[in-house]
C-alpha atoms as a PDB file:
ATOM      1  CA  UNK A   1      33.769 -16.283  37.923  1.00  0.00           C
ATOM      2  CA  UNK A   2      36.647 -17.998  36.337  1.00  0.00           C
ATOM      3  CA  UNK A   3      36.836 -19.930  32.885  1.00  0.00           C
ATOM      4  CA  UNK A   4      37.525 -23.411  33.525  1.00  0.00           C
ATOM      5  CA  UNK A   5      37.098 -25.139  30.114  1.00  0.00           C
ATOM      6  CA  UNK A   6      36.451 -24.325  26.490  1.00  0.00           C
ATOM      7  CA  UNK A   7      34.923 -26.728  24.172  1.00  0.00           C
ATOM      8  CA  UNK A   8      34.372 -26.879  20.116  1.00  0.00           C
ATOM      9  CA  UNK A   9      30.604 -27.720  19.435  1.00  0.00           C
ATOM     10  CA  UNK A  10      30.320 -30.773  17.542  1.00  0.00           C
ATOM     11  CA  UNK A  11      27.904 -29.804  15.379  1.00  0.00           C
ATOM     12  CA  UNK A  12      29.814 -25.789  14.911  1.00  0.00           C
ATOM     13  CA  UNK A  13      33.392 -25.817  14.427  1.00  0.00           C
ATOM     14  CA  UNK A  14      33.117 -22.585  14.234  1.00  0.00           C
ATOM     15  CA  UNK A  15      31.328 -21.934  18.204  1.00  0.00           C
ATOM     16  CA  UNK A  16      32.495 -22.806  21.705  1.00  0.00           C
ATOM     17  CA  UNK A  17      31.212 -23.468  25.141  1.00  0.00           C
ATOM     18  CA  UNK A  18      32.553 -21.505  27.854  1.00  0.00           C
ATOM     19  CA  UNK A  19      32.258 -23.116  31.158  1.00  0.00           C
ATOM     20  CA  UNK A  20      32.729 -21.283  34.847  1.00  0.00           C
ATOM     21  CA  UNK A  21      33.261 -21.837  38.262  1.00  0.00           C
ATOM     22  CA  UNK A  22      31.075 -20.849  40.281  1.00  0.00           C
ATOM     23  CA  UNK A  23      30.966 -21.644  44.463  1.00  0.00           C
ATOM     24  CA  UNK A  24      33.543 -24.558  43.688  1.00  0.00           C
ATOM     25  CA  UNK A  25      31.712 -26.403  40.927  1.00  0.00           C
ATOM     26  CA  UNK A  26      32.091 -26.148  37.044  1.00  0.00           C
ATOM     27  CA  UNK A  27      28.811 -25.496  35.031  1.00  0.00           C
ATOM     28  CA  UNK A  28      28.052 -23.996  31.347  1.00  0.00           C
ATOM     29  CA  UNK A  29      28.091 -20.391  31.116  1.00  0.00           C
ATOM     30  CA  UNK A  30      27.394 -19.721  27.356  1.00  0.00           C
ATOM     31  CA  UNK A  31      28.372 -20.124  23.992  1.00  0.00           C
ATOM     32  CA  UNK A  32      30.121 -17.810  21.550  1.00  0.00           C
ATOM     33  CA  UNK A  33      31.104 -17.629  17.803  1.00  0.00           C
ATOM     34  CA  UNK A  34      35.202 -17.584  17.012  1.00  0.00           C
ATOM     35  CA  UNK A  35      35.402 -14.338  16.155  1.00  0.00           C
ATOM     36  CA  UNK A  36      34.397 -13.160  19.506  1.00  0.00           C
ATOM     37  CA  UNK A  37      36.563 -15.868  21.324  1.00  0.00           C
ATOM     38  CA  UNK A  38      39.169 -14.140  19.705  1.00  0.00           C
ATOM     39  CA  UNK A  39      38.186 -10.597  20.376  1.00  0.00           C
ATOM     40  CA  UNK A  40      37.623 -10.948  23.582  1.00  0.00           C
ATOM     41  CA  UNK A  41      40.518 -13.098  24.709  1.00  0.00           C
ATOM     42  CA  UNK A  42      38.470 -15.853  25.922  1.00  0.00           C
ATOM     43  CA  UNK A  43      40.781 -18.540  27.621  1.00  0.00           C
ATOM     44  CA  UNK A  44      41.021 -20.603  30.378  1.00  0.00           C
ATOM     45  CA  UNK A  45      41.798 -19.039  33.844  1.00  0.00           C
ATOM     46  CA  UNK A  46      40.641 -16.126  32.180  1.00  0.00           C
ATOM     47  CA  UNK A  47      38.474 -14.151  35.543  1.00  0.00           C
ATOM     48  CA  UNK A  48      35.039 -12.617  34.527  1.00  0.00           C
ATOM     49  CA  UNK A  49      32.611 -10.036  35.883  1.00  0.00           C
ATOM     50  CA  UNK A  50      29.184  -9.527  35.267  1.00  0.00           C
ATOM     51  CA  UNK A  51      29.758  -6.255  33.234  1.00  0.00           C
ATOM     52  CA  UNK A  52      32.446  -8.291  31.002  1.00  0.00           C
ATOM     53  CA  UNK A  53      29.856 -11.133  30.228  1.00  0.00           C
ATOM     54  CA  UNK A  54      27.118  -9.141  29.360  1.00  0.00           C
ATOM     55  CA  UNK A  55      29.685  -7.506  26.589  1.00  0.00           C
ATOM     56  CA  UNK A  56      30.219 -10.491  25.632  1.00  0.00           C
ATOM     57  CA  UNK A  57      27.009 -11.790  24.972  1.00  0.00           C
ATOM     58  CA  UNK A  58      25.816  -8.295  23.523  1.00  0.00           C
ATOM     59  CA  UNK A  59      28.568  -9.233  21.142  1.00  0.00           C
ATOM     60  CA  UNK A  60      27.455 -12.521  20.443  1.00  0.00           C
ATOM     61  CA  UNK A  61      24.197 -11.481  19.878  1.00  0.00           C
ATOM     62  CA  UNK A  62      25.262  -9.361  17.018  1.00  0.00           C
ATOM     63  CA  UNK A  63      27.509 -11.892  15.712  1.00  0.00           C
ATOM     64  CA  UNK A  64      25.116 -14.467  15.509  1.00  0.00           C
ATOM     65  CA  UNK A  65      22.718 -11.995  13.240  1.00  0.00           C
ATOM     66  CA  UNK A  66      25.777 -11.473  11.471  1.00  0.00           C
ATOM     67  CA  UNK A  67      26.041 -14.676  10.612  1.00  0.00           C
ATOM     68  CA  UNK A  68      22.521 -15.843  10.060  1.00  0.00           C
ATOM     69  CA  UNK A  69      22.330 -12.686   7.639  1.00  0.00           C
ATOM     70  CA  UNK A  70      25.230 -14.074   5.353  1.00  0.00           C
ATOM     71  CA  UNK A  71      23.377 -17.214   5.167  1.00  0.00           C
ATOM     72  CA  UNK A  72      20.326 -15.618   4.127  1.00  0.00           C
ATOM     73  CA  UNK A  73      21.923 -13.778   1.498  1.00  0.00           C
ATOM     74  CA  UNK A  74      23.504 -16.557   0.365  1.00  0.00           C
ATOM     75  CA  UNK A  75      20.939 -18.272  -1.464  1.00  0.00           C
ATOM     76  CA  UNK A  76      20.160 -14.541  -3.625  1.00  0.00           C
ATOM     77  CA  UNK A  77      20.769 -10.848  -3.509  1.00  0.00           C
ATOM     78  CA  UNK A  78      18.149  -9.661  -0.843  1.00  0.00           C
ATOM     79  CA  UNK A  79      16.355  -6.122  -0.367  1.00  0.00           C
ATOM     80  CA  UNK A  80      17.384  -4.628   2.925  1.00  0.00           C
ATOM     81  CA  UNK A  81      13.828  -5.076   4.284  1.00  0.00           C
ATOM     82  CA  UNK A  82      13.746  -8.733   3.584  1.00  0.00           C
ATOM     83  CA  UNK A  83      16.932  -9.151   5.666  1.00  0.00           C
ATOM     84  CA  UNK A  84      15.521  -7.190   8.586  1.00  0.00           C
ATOM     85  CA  UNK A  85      12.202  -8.946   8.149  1.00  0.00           C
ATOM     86  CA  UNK A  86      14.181 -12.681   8.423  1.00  0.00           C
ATOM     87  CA  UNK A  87      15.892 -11.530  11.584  1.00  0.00           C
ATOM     88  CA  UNK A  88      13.141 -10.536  13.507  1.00  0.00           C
ATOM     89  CA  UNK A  89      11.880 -14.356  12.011  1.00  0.00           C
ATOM     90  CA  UNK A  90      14.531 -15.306  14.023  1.00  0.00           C
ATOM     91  CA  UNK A  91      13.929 -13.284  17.603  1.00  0.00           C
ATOM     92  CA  UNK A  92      16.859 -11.688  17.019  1.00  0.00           C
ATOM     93  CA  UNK A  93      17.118  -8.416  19.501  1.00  0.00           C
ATOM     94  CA  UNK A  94      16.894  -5.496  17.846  1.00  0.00           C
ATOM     95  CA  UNK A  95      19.980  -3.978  18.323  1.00  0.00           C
ATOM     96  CA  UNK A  96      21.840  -6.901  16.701  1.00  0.00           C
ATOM     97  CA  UNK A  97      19.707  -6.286  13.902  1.00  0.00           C
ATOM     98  CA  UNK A  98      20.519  -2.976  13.539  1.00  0.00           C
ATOM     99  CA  UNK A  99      24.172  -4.259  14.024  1.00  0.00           C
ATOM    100  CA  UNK A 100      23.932  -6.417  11.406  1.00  0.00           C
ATOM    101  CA  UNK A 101      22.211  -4.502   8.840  1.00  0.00           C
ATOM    102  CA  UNK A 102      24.946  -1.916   9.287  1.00  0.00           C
ATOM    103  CA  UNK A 103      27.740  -3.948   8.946  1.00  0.00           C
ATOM    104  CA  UNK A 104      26.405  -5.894   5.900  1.00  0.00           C
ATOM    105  CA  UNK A 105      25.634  -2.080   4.097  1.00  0.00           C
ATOM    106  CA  UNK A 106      29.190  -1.156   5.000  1.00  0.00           C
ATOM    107  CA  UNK A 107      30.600  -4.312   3.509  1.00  0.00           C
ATOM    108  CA  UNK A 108      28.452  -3.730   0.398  1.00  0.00           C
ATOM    109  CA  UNK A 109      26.767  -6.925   1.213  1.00  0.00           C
ATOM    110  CA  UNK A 110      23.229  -4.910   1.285  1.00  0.00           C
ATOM    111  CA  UNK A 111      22.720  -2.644  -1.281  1.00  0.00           C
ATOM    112  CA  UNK A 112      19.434  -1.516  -2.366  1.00  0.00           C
ATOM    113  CA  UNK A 113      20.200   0.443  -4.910  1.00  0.00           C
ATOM    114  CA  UNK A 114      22.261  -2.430  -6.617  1.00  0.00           C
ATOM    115  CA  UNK A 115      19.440  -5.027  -5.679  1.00  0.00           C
ATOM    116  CA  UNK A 116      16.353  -2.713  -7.310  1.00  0.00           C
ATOM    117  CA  UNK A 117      18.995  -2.953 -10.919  1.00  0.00           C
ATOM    118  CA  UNK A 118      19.326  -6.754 -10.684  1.00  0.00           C
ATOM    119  CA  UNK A 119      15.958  -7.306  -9.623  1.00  0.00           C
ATOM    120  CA  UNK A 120      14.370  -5.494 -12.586  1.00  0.00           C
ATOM    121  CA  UNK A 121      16.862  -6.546 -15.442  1.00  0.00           C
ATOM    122  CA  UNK A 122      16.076 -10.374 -13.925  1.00  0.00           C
ATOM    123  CA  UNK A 123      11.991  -9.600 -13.968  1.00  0.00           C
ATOM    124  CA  UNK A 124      12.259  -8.032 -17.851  1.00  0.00           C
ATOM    125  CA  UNK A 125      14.414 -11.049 -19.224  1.00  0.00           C
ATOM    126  CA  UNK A 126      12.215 -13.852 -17.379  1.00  0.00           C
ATOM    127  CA  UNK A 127       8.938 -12.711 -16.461  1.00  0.00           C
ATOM    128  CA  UNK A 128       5.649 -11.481 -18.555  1.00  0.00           C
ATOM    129  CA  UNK A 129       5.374  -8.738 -16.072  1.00  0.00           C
ATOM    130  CA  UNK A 130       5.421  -4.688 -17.202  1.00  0.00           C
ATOM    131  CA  UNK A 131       7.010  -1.630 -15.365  1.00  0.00           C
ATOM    132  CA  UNK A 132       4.502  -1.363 -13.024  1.00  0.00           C
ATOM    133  CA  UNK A 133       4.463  -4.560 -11.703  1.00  0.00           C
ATOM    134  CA  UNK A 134       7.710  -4.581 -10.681  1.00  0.00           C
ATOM    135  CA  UNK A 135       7.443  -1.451  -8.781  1.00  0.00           C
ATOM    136  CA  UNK A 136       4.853  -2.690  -6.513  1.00  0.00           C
ATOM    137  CA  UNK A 137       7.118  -5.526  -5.921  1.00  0.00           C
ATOM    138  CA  UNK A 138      10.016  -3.004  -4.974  1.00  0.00           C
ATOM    139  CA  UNK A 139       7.568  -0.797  -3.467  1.00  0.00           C
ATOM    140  CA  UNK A 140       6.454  -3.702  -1.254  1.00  0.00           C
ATOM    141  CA  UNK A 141       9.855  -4.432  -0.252  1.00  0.00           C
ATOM    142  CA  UNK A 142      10.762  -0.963   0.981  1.00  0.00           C
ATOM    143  CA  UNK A 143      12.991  -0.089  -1.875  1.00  0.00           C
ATOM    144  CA  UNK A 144      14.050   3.657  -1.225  1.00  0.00           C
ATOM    145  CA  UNK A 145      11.644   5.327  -4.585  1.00  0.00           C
ATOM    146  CA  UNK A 146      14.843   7.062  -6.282  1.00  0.00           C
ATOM    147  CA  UNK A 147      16.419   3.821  -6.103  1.00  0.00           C
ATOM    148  CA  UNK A 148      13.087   2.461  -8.043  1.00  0.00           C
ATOM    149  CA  UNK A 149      12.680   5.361 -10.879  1.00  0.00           C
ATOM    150  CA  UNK A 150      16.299   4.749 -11.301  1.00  0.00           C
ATOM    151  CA  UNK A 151      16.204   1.399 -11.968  1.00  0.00           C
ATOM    152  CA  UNK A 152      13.105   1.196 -14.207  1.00  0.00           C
ATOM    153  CA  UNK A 153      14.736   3.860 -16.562  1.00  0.00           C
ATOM    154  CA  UNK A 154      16.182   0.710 -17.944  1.00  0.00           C
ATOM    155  CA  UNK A 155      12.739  -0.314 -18.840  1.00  0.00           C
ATOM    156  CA  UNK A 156      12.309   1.150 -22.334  1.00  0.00           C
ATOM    157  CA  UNK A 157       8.361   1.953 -24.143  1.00  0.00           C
ATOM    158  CA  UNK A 158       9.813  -0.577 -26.923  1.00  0.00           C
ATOM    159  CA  UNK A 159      10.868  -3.878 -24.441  1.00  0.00           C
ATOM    160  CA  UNK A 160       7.469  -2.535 -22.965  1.00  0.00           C
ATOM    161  CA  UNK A 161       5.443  -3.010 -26.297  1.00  0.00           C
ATOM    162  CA  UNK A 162       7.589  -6.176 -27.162  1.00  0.00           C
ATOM    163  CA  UNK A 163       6.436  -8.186 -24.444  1.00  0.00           C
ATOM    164  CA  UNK A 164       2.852  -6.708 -24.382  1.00  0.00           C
ATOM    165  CA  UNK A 165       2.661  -8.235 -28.245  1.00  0.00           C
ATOM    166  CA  UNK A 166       4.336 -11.410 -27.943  1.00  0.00           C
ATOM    167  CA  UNK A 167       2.094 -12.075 -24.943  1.00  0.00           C
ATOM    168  CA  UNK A 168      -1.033 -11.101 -26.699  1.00  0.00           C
ATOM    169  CA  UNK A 169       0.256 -13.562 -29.566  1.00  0.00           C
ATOM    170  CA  UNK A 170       0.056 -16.210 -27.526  1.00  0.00           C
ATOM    171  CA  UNK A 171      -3.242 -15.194 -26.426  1.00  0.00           C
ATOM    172  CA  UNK A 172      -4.557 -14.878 -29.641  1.00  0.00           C
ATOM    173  CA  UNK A 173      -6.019 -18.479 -29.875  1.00  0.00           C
ATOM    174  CA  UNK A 174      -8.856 -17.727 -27.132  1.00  0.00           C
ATOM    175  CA  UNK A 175     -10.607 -16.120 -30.496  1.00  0.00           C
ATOM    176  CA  UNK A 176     -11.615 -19.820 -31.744  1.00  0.00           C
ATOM    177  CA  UNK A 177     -14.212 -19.142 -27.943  1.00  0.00           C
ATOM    178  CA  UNK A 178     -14.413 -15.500 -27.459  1.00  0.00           C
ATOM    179  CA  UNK A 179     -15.573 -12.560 -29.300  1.00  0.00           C
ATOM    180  CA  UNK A 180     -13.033  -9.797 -30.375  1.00  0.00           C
ATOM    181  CA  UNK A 181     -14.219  -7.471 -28.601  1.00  0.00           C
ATOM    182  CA  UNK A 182     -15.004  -9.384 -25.164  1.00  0.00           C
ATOM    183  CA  UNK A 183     -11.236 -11.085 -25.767  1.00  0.00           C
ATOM    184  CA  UNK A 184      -9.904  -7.174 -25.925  1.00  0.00           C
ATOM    185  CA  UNK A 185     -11.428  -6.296 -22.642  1.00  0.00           C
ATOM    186  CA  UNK A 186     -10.030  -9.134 -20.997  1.00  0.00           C
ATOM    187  CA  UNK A 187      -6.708  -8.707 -22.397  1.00  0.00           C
ATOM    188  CA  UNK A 188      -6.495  -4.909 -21.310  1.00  0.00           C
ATOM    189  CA  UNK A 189      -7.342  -6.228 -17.929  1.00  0.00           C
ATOM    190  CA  UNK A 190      -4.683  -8.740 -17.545  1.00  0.00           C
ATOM    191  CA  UNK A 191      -2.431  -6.885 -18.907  1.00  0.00           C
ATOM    192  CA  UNK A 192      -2.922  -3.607 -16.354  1.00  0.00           C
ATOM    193  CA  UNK A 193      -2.725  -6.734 -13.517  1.00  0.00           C
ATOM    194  CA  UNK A 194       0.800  -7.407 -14.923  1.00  0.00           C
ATOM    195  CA  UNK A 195       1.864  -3.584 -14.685  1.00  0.00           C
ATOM    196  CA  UNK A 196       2.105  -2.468 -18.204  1.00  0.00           C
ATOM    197  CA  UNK A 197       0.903   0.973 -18.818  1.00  0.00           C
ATOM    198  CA  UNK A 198      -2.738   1.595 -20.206  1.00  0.00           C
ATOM    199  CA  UNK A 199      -1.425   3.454 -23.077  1.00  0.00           C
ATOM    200  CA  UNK A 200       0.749   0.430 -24.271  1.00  0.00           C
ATOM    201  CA  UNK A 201      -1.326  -1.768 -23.851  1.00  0.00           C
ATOM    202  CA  UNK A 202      -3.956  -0.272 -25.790  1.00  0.00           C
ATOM    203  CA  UNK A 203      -1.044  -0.162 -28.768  1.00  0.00           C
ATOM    204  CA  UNK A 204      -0.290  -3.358 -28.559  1.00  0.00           C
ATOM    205  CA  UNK A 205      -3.904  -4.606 -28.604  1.00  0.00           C
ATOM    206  CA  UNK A 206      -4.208  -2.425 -31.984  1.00  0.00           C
ATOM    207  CA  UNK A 207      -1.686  -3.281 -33.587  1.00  0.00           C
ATOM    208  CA  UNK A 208      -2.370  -7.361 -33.062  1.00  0.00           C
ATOM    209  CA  UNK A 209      -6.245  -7.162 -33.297  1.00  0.00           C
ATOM    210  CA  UNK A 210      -6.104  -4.984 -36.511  1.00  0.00           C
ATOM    211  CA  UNK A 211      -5.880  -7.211 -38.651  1.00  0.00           C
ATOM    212  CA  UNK A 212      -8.010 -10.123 -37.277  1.00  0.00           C
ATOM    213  CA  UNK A 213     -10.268 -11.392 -39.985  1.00  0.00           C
ATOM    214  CA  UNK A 214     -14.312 -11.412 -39.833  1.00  0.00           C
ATOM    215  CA  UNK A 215     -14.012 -15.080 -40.283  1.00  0.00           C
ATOM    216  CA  UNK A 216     -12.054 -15.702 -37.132  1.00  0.00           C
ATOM    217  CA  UNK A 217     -15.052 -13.495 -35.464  1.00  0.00           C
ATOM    218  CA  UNK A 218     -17.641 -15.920 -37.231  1.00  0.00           C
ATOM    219  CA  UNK A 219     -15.790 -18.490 -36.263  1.00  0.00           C
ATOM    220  CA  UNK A 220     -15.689 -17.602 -32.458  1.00  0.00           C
ATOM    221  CA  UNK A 221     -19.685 -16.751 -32.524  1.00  0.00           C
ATOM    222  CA  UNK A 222     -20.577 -20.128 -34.334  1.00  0.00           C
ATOM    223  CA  UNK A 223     -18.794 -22.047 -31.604  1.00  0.00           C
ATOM    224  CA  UNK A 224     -20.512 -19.869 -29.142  1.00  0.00           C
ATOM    225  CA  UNK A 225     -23.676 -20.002 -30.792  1.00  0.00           C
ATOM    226  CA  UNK A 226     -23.575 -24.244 -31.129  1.00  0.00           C
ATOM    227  CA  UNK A 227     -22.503 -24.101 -27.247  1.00  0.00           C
ATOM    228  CA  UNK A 228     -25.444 -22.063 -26.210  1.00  0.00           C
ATOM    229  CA  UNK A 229     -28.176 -23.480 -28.252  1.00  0.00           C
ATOM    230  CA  UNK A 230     -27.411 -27.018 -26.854  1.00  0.00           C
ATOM    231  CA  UNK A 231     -27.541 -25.747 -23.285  1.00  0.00           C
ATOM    232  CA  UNK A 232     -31.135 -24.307 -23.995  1.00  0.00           C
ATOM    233  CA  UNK A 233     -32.024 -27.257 -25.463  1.00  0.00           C
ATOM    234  CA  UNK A 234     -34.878 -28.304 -23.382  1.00  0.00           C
ATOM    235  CA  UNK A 235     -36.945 -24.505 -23.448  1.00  0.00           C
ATOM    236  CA  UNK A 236     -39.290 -23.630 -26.081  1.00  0.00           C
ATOM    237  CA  UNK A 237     -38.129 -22.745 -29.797  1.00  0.00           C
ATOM    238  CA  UNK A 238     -38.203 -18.842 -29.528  1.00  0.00           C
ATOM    239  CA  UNK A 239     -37.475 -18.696 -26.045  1.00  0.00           C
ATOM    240  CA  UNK A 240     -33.976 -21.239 -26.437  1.00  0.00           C
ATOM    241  CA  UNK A 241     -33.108 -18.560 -29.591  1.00  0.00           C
ATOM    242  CA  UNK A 242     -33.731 -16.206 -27.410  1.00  0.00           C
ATOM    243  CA  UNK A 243     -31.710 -16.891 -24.568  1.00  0.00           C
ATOM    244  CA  UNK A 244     -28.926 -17.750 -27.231  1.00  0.00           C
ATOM    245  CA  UNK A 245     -29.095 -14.179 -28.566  1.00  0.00           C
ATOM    246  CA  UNK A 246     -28.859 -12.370 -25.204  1.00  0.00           C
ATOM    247  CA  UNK A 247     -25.365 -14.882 -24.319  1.00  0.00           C
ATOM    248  CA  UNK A 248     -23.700 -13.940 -27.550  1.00  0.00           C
ATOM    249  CA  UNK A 249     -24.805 -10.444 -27.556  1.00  0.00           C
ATOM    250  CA  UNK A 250     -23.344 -10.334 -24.018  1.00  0.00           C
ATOM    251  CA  UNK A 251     -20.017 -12.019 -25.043  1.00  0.00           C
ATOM    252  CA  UNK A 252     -20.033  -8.717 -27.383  1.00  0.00           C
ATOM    253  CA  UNK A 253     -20.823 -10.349 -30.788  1.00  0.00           C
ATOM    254  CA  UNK A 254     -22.659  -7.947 -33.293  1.00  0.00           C
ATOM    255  CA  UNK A 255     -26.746  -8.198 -33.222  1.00  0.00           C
ATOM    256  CA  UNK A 256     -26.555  -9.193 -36.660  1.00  0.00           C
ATOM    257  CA  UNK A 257     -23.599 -11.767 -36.442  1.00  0.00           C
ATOM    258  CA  UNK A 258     -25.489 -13.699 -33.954  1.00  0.00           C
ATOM    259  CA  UNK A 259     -28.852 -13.692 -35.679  1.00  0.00           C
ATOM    260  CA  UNK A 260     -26.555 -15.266 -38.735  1.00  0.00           C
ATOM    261  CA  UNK A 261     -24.703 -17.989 -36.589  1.00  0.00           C
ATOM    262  CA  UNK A 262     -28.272 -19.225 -34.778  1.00  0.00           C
ATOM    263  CA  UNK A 263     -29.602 -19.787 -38.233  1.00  0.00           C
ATOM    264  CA  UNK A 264     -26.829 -21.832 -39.011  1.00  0.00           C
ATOM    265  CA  UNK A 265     -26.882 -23.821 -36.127  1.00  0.00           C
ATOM    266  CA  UNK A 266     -30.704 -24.624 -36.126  1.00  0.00           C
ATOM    267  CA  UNK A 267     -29.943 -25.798 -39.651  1.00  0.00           C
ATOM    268  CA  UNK A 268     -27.005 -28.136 -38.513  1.00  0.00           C
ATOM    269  CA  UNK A 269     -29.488 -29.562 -35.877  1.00  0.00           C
ATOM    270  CA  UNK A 270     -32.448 -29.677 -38.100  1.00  0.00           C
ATOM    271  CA  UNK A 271     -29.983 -31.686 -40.695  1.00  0.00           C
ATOM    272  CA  UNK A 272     -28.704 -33.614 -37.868  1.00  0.00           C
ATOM    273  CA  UNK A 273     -24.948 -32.325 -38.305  1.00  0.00           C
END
């Protein structure tokens, strides 16, 4: 095989065609990224064997992950694992991946060490999301551990406990529909989902629930209480206070509480409030 002409794709500056003889007739060999034009001295006349062009396109092959890798990372830093994972996307042989990966480590391109830092300091500054959270996410993406514990030492108990209370502030206006104690149970849920520890959590519930009025709990019940009674509208007297009493007793409301609110609302309907 000889090289007979080289041409610049038109939509790739940056790739060529290579095209042979072969048995008197030109045809299209392959195609092949500058850098291993130039490595490989690809040029017209230039005489090829079998063993040389499979080089070649070994070459390529890494190249081209190379390249599709840089794009990738363009866009954001990237754990090694989600680089690997694109490739693969992409059908790309598995030895050009490994190729790749290596390169881009060397090159400091891929650094999961760097990437667990950045991706925590980015999650504390713009996300509700705890500690824990945030190592399942590394976890997930095949962070090395040490690389992890490292990076969440940056996580202090106090940034902890400062976003646990300002988003149980927010959350504080579900009281004018919940009960204290049914809006606490929720909260400790939610906020175990977003990966803050059970023991901060708990402190920050304290410390913003402490000093929640018995009126904002009387408040919560009577709206409960005017909810319920309406929907059992259409039973019998004792048996619509009943079923009343069991759904705010359930909600967590105190026995006595409830009895109070009911009375109040069968007076509001009996006045026609």
């Amino acid at each position: 095989m000889k090289i007979t002409r080289i041409s610049t794709q038109k939509k790739n500056t940056e790739r060529f065609n290579i095209y042979i003889e072969r048995e008197g007739k030109e045809e299209y060999a392959f195609a092949v990224d500058a850098d291993i034009l130039i490595k490989y001295n690809l040029q017209r006349d230039k005489e090829l064997d079998d063993d040389f062009v499979k080089e070649v396109l070994t070459a390529e092959e890494q190249q081209k992950a190379y390249r599709l890798s840089l794009n990738h990372l363009s866009y954001r830093m990237r754990a090694t694992s989600e680089v690997e994972a694109y490739l693969m996307e992409k059908e790309t042989p598995e030895h050009a991946v490994k190729h790749a990966i290596k390169r881009l480590t060397d090159q400091k391109y891929l650094n999961d060490q760097q990437f667990a830092e950045a991706y925590t300091a980015t999650k504390k500054a713009t996300t509700p999301q705890g500690p824990g959270k945030i190592r399942r996410d590394l976890e997930a993406l095949k962070v090395n551990k040490t690389y992890i514990d490292q990076a969440l030492e940056s996580f202090t108990e106090e940034e902890e406990l400062e976003k646990v209370l300002k988003f149980l502030q927010q959350k504080q206006k579900e009281l004018a529909r919940r009960s204290v104690r049914e809006l606490k149970q929720k909260l400790q849920q939610t906020l175990m989902q977003r990966g803050f520890s059970s023991e901060v959590s708990k402190q920050g519930i304290q410390l913003v629930f402490e000093e929640i009025e018995a009126e904002t709990e009387e408040s919560a019940a009577l709206y409960q209480a005017r909810k319920y009674y309406s929907k059992y509208r259409n039973l019998e007297p004792f048996a619509r206070v009943q079923k009343t009493q069991q759904a705010l007793v359930r909600k967590g409301f105190p026995y006595a509480l409830v009895s109070e609110v009911i009375e109040q609302v069968k007076q509001e309907e009996a006045d026609g409030i």
